[in-house]
C-alpha atoms as a PDB file:
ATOM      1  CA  UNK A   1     -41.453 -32.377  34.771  1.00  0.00           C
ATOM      2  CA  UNK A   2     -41.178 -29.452  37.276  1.00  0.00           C
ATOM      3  CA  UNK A   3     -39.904 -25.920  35.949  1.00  0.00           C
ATOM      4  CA  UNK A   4     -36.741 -26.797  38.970  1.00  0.00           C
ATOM      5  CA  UNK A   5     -36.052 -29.939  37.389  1.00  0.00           C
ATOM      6  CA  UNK A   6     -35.392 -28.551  33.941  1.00  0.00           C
ATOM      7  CA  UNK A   7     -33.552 -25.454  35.227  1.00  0.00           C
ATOM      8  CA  UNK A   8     -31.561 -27.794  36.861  1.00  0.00           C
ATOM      9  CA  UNK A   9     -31.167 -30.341  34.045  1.00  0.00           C
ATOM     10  CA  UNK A  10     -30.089 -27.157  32.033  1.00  0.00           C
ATOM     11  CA  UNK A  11     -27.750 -25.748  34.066  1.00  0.00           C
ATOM     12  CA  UNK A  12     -26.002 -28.979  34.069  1.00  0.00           C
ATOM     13  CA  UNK A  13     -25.738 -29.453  30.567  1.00  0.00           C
ATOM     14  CA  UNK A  14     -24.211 -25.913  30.078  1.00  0.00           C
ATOM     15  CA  UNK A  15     -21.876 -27.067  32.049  1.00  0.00           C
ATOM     16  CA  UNK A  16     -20.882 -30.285  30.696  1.00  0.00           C
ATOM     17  CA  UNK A  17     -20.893 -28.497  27.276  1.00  0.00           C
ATOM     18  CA  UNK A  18     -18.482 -25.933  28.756  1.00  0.00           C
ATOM     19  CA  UNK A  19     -15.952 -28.333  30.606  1.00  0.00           C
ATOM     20  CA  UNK A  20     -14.037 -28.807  27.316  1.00  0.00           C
ATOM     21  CA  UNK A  21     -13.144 -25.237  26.641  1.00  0.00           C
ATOM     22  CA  UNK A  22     -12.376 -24.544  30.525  1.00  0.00           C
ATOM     23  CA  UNK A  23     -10.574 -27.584  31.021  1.00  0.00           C
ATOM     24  CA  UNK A  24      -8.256 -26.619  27.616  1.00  0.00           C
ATOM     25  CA  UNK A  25      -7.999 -22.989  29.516  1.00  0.00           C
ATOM     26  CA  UNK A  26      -7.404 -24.421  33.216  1.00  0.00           C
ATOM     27  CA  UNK A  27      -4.966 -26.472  31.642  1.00  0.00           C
ATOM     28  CA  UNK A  28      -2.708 -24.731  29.110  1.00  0.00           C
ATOM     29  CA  UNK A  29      -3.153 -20.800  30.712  1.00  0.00           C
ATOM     30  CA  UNK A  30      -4.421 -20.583  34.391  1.00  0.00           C
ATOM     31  CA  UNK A  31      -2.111 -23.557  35.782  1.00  0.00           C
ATOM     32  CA  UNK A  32       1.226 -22.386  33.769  1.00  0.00           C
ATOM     33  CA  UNK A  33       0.667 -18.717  35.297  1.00  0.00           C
ATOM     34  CA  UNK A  34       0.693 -20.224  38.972  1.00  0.00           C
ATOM     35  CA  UNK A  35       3.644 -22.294  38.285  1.00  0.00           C
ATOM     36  CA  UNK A  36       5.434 -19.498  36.202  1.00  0.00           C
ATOM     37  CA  UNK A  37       5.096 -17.382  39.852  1.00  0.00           C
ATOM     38  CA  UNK A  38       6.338 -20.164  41.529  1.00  0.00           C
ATOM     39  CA  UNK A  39       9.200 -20.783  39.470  1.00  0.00           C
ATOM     40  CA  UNK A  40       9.901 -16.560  39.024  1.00  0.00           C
ATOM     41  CA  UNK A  41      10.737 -16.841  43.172  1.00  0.00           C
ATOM     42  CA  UNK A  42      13.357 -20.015  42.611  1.00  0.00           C
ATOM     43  CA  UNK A  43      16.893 -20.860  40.827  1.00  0.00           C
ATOM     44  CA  UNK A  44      17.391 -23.807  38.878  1.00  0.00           C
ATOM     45  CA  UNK A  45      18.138 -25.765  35.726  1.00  0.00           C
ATOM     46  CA  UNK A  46      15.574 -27.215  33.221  1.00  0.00           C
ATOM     47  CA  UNK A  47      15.802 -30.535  35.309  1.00  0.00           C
ATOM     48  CA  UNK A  48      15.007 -28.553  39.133  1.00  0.00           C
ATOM     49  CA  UNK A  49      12.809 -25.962  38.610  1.00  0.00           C
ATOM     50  CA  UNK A  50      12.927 -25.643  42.443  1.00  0.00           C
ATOM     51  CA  UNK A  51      16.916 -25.719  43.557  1.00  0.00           C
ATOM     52  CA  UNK A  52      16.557 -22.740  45.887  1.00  0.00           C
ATOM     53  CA  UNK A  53      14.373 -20.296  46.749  1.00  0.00           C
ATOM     54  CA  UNK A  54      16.013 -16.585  45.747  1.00  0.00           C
ATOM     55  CA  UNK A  55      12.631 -14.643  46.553  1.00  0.00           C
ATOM     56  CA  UNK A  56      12.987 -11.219  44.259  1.00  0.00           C
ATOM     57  CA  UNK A  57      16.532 -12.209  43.069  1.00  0.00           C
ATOM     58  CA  UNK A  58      15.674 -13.277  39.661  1.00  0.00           C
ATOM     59  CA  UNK A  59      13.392  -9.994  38.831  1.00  0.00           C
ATOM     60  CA  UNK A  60      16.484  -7.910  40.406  1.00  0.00           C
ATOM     61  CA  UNK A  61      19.285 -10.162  38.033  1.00  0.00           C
ATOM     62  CA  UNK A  62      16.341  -8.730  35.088  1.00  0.00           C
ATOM     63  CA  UNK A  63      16.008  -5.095  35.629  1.00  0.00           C
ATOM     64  CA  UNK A  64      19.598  -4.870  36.396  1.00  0.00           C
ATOM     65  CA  UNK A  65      21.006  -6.683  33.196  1.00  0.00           C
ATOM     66  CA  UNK A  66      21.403  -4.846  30.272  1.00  0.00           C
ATOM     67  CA  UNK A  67      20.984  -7.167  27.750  1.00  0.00           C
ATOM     68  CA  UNK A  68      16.982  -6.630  29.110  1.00  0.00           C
ATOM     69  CA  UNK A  69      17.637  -2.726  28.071  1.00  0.00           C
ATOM     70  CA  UNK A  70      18.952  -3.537  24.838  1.00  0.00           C
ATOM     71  CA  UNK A  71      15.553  -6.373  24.122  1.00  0.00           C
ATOM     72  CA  UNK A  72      13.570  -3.755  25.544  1.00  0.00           C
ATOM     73  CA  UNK A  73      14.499  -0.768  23.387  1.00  0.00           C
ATOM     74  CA  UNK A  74      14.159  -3.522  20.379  1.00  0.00           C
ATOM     75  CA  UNK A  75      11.297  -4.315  21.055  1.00  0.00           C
ATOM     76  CA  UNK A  76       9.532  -0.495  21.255  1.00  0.00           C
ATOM     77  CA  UNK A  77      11.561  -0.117  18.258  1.00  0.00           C
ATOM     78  CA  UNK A  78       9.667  -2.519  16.282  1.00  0.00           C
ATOM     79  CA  UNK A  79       6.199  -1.759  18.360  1.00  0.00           C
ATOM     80  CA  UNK A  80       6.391   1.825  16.927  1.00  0.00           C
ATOM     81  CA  UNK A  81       7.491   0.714  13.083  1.00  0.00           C
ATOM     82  CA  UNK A  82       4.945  -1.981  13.247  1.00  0.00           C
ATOM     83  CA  UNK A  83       1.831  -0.965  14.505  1.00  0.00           C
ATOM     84  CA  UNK A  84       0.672   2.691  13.338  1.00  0.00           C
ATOM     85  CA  UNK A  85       2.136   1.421   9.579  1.00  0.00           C
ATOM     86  CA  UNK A  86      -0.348  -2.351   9.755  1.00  0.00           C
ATOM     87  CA  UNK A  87      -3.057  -0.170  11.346  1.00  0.00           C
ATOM     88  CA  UNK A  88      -3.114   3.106   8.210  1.00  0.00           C
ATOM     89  CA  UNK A  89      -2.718   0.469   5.425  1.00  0.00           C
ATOM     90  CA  UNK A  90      -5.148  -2.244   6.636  1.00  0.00           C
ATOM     91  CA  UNK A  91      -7.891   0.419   7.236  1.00  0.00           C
ATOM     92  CA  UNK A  92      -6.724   2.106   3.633  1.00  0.00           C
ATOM     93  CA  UNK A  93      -6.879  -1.345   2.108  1.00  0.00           C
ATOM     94  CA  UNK A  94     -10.134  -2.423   3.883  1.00  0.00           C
ATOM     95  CA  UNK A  95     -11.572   1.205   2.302  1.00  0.00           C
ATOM     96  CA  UNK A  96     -10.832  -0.115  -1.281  1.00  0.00           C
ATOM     97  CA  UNK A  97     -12.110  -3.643  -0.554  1.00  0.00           C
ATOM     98  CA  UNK A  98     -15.029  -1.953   0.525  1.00  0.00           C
ATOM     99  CA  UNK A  99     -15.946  -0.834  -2.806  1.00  0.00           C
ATOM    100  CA  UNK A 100     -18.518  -2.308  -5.160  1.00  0.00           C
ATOM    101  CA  UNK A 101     -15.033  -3.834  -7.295  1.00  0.00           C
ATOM    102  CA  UNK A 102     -14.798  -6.846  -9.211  1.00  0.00           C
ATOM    103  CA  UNK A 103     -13.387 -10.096  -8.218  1.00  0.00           C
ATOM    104  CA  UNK A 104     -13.455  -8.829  -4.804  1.00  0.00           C
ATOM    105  CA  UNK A 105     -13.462 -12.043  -3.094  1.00  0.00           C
ATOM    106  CA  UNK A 106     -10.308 -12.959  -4.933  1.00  0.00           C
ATOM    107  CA  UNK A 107      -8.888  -9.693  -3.385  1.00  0.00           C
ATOM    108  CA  UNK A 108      -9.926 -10.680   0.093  1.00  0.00           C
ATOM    109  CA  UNK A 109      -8.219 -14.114  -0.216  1.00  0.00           C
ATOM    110  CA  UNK A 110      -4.885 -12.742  -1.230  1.00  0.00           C
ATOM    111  CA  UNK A 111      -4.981 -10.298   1.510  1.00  0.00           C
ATOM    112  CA  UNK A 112      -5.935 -12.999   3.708  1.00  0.00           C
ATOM    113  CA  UNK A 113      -3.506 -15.686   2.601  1.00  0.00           C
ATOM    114  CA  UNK A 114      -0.028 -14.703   4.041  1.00  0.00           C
ATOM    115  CA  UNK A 115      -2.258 -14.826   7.767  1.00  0.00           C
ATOM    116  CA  UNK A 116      -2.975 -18.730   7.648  1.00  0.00           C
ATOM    117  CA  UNK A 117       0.590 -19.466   6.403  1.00  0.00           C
ATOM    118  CA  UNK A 118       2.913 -20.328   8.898  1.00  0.00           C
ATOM    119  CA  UNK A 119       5.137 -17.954  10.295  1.00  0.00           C
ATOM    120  CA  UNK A 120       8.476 -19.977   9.818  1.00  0.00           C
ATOM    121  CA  UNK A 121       7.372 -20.708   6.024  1.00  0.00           C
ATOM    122  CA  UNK A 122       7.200 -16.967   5.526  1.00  0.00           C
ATOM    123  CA  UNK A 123      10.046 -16.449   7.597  1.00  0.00           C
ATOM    124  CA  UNK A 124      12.693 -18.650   5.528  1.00  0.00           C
ATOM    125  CA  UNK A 125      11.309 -17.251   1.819  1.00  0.00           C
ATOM    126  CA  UNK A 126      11.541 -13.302   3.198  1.00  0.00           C
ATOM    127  CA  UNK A 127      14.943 -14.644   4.543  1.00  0.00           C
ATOM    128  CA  UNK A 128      15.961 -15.730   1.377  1.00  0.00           C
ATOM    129  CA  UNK A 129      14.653 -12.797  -0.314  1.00  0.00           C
ATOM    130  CA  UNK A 130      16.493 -10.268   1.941  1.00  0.00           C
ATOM    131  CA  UNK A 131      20.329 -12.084   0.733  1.00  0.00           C
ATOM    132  CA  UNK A 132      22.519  -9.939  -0.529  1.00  0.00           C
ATOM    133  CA  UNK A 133      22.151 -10.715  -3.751  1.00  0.00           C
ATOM    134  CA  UNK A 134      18.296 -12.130  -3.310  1.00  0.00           C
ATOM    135  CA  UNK A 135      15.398 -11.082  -5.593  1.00  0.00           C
ATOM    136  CA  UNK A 136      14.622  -7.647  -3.136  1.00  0.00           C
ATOM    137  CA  UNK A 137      18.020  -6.178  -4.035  1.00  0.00           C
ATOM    138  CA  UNK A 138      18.078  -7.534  -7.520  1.00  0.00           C
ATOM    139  CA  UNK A 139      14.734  -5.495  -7.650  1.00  0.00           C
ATOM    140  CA  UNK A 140      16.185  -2.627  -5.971  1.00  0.00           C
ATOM    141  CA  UNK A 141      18.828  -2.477  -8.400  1.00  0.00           C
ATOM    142  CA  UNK A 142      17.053  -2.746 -11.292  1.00  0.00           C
ATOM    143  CA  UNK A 143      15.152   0.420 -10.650  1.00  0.00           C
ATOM    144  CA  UNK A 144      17.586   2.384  -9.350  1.00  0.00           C
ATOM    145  CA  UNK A 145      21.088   1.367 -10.077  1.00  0.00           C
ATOM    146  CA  UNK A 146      21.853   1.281  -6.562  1.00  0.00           C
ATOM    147  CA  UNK A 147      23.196  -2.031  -5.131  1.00  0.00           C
ATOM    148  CA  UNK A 148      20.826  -2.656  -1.709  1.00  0.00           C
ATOM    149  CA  UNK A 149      22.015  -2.964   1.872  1.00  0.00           C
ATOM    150  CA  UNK A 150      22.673  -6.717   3.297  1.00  0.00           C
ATOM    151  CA  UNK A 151      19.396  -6.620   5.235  1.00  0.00           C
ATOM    152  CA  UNK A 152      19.559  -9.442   7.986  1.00  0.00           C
ATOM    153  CA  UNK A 153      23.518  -8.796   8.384  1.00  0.00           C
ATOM    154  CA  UNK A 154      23.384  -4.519   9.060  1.00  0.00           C
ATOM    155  CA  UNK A 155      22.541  -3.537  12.135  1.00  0.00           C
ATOM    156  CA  UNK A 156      20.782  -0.947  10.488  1.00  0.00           C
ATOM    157  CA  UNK A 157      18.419  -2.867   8.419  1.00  0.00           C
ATOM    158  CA  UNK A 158      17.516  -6.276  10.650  1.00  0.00           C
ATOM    159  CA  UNK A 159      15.243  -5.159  12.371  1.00  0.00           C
ATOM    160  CA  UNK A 160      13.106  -2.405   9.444  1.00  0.00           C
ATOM    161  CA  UNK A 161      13.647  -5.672   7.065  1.00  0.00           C
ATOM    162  CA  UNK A 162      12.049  -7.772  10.072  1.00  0.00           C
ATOM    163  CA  UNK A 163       9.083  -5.315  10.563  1.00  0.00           C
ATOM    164  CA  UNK A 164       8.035  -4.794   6.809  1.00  0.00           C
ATOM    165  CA  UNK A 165       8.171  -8.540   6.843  1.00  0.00           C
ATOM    166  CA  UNK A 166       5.896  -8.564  10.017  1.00  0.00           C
ATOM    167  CA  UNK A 167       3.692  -6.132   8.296  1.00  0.00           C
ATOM    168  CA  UNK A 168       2.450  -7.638   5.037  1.00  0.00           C
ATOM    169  CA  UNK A 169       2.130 -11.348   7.480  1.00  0.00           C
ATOM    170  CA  UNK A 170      -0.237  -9.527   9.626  1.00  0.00           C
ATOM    171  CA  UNK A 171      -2.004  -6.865   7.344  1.00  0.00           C
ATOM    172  CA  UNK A 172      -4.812  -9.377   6.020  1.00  0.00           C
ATOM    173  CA  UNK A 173      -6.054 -10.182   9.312  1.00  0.00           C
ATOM    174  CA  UNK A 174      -6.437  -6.538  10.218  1.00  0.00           C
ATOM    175  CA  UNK A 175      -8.079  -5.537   6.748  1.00  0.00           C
ATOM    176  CA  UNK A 176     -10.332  -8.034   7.626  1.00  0.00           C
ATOM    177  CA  UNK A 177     -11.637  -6.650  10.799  1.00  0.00           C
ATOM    178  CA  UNK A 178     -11.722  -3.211   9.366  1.00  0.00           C
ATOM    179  CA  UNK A 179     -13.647  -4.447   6.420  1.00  0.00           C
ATOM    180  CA  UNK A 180     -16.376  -5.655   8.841  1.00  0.00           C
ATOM    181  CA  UNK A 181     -16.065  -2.440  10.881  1.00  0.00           C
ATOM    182  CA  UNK A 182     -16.879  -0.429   7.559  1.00  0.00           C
ATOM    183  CA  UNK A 183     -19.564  -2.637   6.422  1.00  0.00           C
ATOM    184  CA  UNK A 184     -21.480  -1.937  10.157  1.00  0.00           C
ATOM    185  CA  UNK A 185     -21.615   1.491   9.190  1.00  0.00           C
ATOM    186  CA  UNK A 186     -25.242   2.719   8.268  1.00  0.00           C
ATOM    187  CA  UNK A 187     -25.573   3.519   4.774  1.00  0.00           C
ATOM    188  CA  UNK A 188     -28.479   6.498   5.888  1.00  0.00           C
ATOM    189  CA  UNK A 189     -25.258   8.487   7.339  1.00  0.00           C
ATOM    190  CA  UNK A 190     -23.655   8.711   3.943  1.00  0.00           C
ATOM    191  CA  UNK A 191     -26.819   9.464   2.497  1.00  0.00           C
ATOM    192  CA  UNK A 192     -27.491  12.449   4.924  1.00  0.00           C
ATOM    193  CA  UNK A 193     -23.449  13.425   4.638  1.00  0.00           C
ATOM    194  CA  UNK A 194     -23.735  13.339   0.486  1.00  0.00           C
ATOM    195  CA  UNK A 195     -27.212  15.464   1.065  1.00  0.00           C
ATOM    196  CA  UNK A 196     -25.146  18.056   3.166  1.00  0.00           C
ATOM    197  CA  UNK A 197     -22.285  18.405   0.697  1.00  0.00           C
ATOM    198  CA  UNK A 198     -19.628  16.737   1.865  1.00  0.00           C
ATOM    199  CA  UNK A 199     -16.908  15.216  -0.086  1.00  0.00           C
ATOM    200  CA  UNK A 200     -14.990  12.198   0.329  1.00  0.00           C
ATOM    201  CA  UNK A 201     -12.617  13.779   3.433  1.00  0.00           C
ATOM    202  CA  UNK A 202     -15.269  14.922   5.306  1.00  0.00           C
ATOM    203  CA  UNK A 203     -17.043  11.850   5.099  1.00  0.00           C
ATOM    204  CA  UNK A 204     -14.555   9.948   5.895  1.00  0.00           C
ATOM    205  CA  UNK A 205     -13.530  12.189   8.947  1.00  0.00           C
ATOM    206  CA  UNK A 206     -17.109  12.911  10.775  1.00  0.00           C
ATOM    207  CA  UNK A 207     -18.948   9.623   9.608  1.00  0.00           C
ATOM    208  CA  UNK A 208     -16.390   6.659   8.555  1.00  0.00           C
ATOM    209  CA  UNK A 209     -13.744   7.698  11.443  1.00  0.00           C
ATOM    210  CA  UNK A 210     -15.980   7.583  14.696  1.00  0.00           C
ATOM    211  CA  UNK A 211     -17.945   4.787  13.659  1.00  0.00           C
ATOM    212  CA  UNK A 212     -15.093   2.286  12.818  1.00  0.00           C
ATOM    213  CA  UNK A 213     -13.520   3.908  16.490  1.00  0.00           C
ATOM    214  CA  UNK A 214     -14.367   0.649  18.249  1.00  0.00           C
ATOM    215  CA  UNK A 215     -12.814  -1.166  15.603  1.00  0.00           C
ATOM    216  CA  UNK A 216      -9.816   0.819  15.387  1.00  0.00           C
ATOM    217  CA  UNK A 217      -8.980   0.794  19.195  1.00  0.00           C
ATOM    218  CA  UNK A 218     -10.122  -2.971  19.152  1.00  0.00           C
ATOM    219  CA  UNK A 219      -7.422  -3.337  16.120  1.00  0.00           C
ATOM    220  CA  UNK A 220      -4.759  -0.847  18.265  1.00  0.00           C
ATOM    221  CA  UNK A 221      -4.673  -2.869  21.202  1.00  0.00           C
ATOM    222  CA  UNK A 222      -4.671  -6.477  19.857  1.00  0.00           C
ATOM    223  CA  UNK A 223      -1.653  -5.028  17.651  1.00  0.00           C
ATOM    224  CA  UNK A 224       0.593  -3.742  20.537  1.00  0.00           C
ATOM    225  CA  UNK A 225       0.109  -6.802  22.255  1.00  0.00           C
ATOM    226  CA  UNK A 226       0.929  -9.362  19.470  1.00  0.00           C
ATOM    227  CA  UNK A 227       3.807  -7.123  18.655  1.00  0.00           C
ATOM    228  CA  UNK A 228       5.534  -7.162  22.001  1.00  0.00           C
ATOM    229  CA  UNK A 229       5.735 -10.774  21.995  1.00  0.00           C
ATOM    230  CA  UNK A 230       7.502 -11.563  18.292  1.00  0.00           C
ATOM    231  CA  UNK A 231       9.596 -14.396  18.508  1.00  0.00           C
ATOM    232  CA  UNK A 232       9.128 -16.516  15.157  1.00  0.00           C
ATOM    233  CA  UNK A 233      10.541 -13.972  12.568  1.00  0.00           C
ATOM    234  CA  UNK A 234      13.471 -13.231  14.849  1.00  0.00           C
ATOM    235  CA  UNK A 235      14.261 -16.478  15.733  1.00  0.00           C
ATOM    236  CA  UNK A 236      14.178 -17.465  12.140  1.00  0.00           C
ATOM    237  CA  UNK A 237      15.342 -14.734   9.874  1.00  0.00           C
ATOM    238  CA  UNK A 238      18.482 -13.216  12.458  1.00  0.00           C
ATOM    239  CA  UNK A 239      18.840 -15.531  15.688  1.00  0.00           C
ATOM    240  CA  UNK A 240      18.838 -11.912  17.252  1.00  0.00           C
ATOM    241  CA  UNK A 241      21.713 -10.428  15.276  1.00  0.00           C
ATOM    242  CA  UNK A 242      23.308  -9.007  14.348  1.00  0.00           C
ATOM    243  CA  UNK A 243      25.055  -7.421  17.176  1.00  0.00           C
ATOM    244  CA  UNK A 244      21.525  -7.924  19.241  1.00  0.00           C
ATOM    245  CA  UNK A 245      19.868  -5.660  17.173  1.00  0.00           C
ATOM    246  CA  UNK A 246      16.751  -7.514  16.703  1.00  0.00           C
ATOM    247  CA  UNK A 247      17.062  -9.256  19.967  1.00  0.00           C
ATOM    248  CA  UNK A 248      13.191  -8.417  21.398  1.00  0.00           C
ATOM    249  CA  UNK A 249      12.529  -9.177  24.939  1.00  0.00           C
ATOM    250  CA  UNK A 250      10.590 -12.689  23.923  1.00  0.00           C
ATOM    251  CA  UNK A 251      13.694 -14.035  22.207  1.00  0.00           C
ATOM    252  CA  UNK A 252      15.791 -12.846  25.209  1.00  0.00           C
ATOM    253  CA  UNK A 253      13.551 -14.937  27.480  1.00  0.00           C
ATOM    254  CA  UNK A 254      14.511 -17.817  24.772  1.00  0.00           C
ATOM    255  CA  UNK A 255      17.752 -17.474  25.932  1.00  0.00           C
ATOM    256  CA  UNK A 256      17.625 -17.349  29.180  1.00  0.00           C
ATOM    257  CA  UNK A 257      15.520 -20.349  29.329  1.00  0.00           C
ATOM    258  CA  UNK A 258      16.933 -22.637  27.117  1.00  0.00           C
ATOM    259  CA  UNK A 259      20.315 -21.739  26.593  1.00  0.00           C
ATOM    260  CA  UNK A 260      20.921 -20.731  29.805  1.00  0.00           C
ATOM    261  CA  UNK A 261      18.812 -22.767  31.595  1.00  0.00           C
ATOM    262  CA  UNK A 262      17.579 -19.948  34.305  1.00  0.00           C
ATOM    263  CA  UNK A 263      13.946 -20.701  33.976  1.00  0.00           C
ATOM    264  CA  UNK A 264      13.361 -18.570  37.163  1.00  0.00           C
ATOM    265  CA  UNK A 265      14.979 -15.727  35.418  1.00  0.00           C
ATOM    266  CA  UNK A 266      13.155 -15.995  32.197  1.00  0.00           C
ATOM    267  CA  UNK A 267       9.510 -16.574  34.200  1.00  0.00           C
ATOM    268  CA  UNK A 268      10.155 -13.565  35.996  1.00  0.00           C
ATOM    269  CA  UNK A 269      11.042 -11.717  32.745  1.00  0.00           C
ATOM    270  CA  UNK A 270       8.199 -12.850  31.525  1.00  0.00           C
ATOM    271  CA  UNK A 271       5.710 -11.373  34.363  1.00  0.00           C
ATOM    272  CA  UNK A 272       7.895  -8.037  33.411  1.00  0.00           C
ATOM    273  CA  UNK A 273       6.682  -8.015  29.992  1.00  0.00           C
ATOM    274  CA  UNK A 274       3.228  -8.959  31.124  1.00  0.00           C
ATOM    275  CA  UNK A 275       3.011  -6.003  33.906  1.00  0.00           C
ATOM    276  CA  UNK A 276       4.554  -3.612  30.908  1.00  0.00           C
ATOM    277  CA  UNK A 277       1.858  -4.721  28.121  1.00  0.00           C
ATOM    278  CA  UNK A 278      -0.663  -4.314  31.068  1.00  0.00           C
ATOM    279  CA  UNK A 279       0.608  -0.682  31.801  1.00  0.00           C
ATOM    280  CA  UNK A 280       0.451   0.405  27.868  1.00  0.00           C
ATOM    281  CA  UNK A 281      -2.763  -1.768  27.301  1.00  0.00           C
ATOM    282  CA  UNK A 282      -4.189   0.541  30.215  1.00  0.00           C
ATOM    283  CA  UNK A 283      -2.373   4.214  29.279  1.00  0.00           C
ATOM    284  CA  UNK A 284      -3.675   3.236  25.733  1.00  0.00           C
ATOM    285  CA  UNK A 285      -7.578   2.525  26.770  1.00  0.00           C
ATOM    286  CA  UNK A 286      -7.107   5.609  29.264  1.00  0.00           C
ATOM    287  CA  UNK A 287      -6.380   8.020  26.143  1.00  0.00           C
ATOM    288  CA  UNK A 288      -8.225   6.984  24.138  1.00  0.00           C
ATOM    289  CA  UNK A 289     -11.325   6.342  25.669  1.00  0.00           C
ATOM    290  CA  UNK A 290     -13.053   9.744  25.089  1.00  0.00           C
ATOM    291  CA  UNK A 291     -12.238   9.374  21.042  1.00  0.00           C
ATOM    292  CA  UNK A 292     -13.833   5.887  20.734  1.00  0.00           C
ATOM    293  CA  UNK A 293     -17.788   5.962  20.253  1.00  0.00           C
ATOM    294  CA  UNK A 294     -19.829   3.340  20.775  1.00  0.00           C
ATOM    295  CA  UNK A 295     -23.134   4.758  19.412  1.00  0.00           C
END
């Protein structure tokens, strides 16, 4: 057999071994994109995607509305409460799992469970648990005396009560990644840090800090951009309420789209969203850049 023969033969077979996975991603991401655009630049129901052409109408009708404000400003809102508070106590919880501990493998599954459980599940037992009279303010009123708010029925409260809800569903799988972060770490730079005197701070702030950088900035991004596109806890726990103050700019695309029935208008909301979690993705790699270390 020729050495052209077998390069050939296996470039072929990569191939044929890689035509599952891009036919999966051809099929389910790139095409849906191209017919999102297509349907972003029309006006019509759920039955005629293509009724009339209305060029930059529907991302005018958008920008314009404020009911897009009012997602938007929801949706920062639980951005900011979510991800610095999932980031500090994964990485603080990831520290103590770090530790030579016992029954630490029962630890990580615990930590671990609430990510493989389904979303809705979650969502209906926390929903249940935020009542009025529900085992949280039964708790809350045993320690204190102090009857607690109606969580999912306050405008004040939805949407905190959705993002501490969001945050112990999503802490495991970031204490994981941490955890593996940490364990990368070369043991020789505590040894030289411990030589030089340094406590537990210091260590932490010129050894553990820059080396887990990648991780952390890995851990920052993937966190803004699953948290600008909640839908499930919403959707499940308030419907958007009350008074839209949990209605994020995914559920508001719900509602254009199939309540509505203006699927132009809620694809070209949805290439909004993607061109704003491109711009923060960007300004967030851009800042940061210089404070993540690589070696």
């Amino acid at each position: 057999m020729s050495k052209k023969s077998f390069f050939q033969r296996y470039e072929w077979s990569a191939y044929f071994y890689l035509f599952p996975a891009l036919a999966v991603i051809l099929t389910f991401h790139v095409l849906p994109v191209f017919y999102a655009m297509v349907i972003s630049v029309h006006s019509g129901g759920m039955t005629n995607y293509f009724k009339n052409f209305v060029g930059l109408s529907n991302f005018e009708y958008v920008i314009t509305n404020k009911h897009f404000w009012y997602s938007m400003w929801n949706t920062l809102y639980y951005v900011v409460g979510t991800v610095p508070v999932q980031i500090f106590l994964s990485l603080f919880i990831a520290i103590l799992l770090n530790q030579k501990i016992k029954g630490l493998e029962m630890y990580r599954v615990i930590y671990f469970l609430p990510v493989i459980t389904s979303v809705n599940a979650i969502s209906i037992v926390w929903k249940y648990m935020y009542q009025k009279y529900g085992v949280l303010n039964s708790f809350i009123g045993f320690l204190t005396g102090i009857p607690g708010p109606d969580w999912l029925m306050d405008t004040t409260w939805a949407m905190p009560a959705i993002i501490i809800m969001s945050v112990w569903k999503g802490l495991g799988y970031n204490v994981i990644i941490f955890l593996a972060g940490l364990q990368n770490v070369p043991p020789s730079l505590y040894d030289a840090a411990k030589i030089d005197g340094a406590g537990r701070w210091k260590t932490f702030w010129n050894v553990t800090w820059p080396m887990i950088s990648p991780t952390t900035f890995f851990v920052m991004i993937m966190s803004t951009i699953s948290s600008f596109q909640v839908f499930a806890q919403v959707y499940m726990m308030t419907g958007g309420g009350p008074q839209e103050s949990t209605t994020v700019v995914i559920y508001y695309l719900y509602q254009l789209a199939y309540v509505e029935h203006k699927m132009g208008r809620a694809s070209a909301l949805a290439f909004i969203l993607f061109l704003i979690i491109f711009a923060i993705t960007y300004l967030q790699k851009k800042f940061t850049a210089k404070r993540v270390h690589y070696n």
